[in-house]
Protein backbone atom coordinates (compact mmCIF):
# COMPACT_ATOMS: atom_id res chain seq x y z
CA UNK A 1 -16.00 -30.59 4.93
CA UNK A 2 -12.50 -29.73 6.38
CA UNK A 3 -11.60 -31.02 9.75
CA UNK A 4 -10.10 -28.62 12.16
CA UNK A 5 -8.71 -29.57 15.25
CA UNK A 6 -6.75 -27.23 17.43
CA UNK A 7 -3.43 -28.26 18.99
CA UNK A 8 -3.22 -27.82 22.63
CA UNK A 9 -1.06 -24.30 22.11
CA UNK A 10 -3.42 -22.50 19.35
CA UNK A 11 -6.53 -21.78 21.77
CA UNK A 12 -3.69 -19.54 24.06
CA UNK A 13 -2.35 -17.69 20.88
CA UNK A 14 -5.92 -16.90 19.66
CA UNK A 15 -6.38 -15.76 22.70
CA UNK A 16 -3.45 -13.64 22.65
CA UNK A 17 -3.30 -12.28 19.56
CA UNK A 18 -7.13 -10.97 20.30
CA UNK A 19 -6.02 -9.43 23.27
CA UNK A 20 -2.83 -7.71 21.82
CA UNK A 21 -5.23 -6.35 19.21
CA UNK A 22 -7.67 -5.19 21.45
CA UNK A 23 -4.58 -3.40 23.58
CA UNK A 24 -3.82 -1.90 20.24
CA UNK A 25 -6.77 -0.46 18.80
CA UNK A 26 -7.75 0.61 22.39
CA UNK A 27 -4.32 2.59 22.66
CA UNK A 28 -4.88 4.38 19.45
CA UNK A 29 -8.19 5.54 19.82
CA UNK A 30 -7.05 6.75 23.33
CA UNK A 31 -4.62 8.90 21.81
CA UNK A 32 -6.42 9.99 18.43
CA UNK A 33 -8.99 11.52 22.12
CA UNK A 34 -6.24 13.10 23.70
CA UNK A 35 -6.91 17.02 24.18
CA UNK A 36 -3.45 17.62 25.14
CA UNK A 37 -1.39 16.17 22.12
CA UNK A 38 -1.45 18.34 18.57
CA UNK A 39 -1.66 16.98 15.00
CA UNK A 40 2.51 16.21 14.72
CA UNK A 41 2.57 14.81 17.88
CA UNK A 42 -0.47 12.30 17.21
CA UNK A 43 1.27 11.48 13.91
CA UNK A 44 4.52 10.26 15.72
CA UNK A 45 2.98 8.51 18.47
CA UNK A 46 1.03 6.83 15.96
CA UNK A 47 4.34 5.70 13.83
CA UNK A 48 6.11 4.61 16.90
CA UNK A 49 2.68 2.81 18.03
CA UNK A 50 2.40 1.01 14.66
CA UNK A 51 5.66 0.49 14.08
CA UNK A 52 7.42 -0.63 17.40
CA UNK A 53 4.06 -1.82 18.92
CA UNK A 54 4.65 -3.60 21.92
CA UNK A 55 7.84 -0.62 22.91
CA UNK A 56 5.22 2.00 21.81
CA UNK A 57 2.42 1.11 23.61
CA UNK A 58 4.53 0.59 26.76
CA UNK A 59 6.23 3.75 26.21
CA UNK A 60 2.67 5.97 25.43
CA UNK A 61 1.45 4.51 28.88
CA UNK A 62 4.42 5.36 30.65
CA UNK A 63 5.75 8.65 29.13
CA UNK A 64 2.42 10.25 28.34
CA UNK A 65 1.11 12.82 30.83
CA UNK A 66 -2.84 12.66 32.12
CA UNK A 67 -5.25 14.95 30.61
CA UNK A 68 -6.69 15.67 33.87
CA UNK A 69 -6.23 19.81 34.47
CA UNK A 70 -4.21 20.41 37.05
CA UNK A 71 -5.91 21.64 40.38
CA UNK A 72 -4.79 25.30 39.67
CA UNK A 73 -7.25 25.63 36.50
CA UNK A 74 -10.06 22.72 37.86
CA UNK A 75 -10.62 25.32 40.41
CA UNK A 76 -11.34 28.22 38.52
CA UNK A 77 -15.01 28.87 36.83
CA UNK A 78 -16.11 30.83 33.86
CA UNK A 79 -18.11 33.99 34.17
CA UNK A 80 -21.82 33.89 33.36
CA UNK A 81 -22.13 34.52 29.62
CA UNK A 82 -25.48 36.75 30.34
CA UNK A 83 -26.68 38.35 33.78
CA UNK A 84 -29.75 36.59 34.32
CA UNK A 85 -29.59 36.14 37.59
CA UNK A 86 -33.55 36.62 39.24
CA UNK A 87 -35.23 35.84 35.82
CA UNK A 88 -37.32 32.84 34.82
CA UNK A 89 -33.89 31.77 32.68
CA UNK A 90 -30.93 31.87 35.41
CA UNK A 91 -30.75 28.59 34.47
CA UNK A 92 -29.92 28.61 30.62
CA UNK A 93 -26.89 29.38 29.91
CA UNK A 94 -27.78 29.71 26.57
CA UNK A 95 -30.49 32.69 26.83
CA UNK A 96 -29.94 36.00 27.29
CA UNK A 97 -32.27 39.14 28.44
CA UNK A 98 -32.62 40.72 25.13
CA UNK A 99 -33.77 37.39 23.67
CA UNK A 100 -36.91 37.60 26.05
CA UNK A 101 -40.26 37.57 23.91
């Protein structure tokens, strides 16, 4: 059976390495979520990500915009898709008055 004993510096850059990856795989499924960012634009943050890792993930963080809406659009609401307003089914959204039995 092979002995393994750990230097004093290898428990620190297990720990680090785990970490970095964690940072890493975190960052890219963050962006492969974004709502804002098309299909070119995930491609070439994902390059620079994989590629320049520690620059890319600092620069994602700090060049990337939110994808909060801003308070202009969070404001406004959509228009009922049916009027029933005073029936049994005001509240679905989903049913309409000529789909009553």
């Amino acid at each position: 059976m092979p002995d393994f004993k750990f230097t004093s510096t290898e428990p620190l850059w297990i720990t680090v390495w785990v970490v970095y990856i964690l940072i890493y795989w975190g960052t890219l499924a963050y962006l492969l979520n974004r709502r804002r960012f098309g299909t070119q634009e995930r491609i070439l943050w994902f390059l620079v990500i994989t590629f320049a890792p520690v620059i890319g993930i600092l620069l994602f963080v700090l060049i990337s915009e939110d994808d909060k809406l801003p308070a202009s659009h969070a404001s406004k609401s959509r228009p009922p898709l049916s009027d029933t307003t005073g029936t049994p089914w005001q509240n679905n959204p989903g049913h309409t008055k000529d789909s009553a039995p």
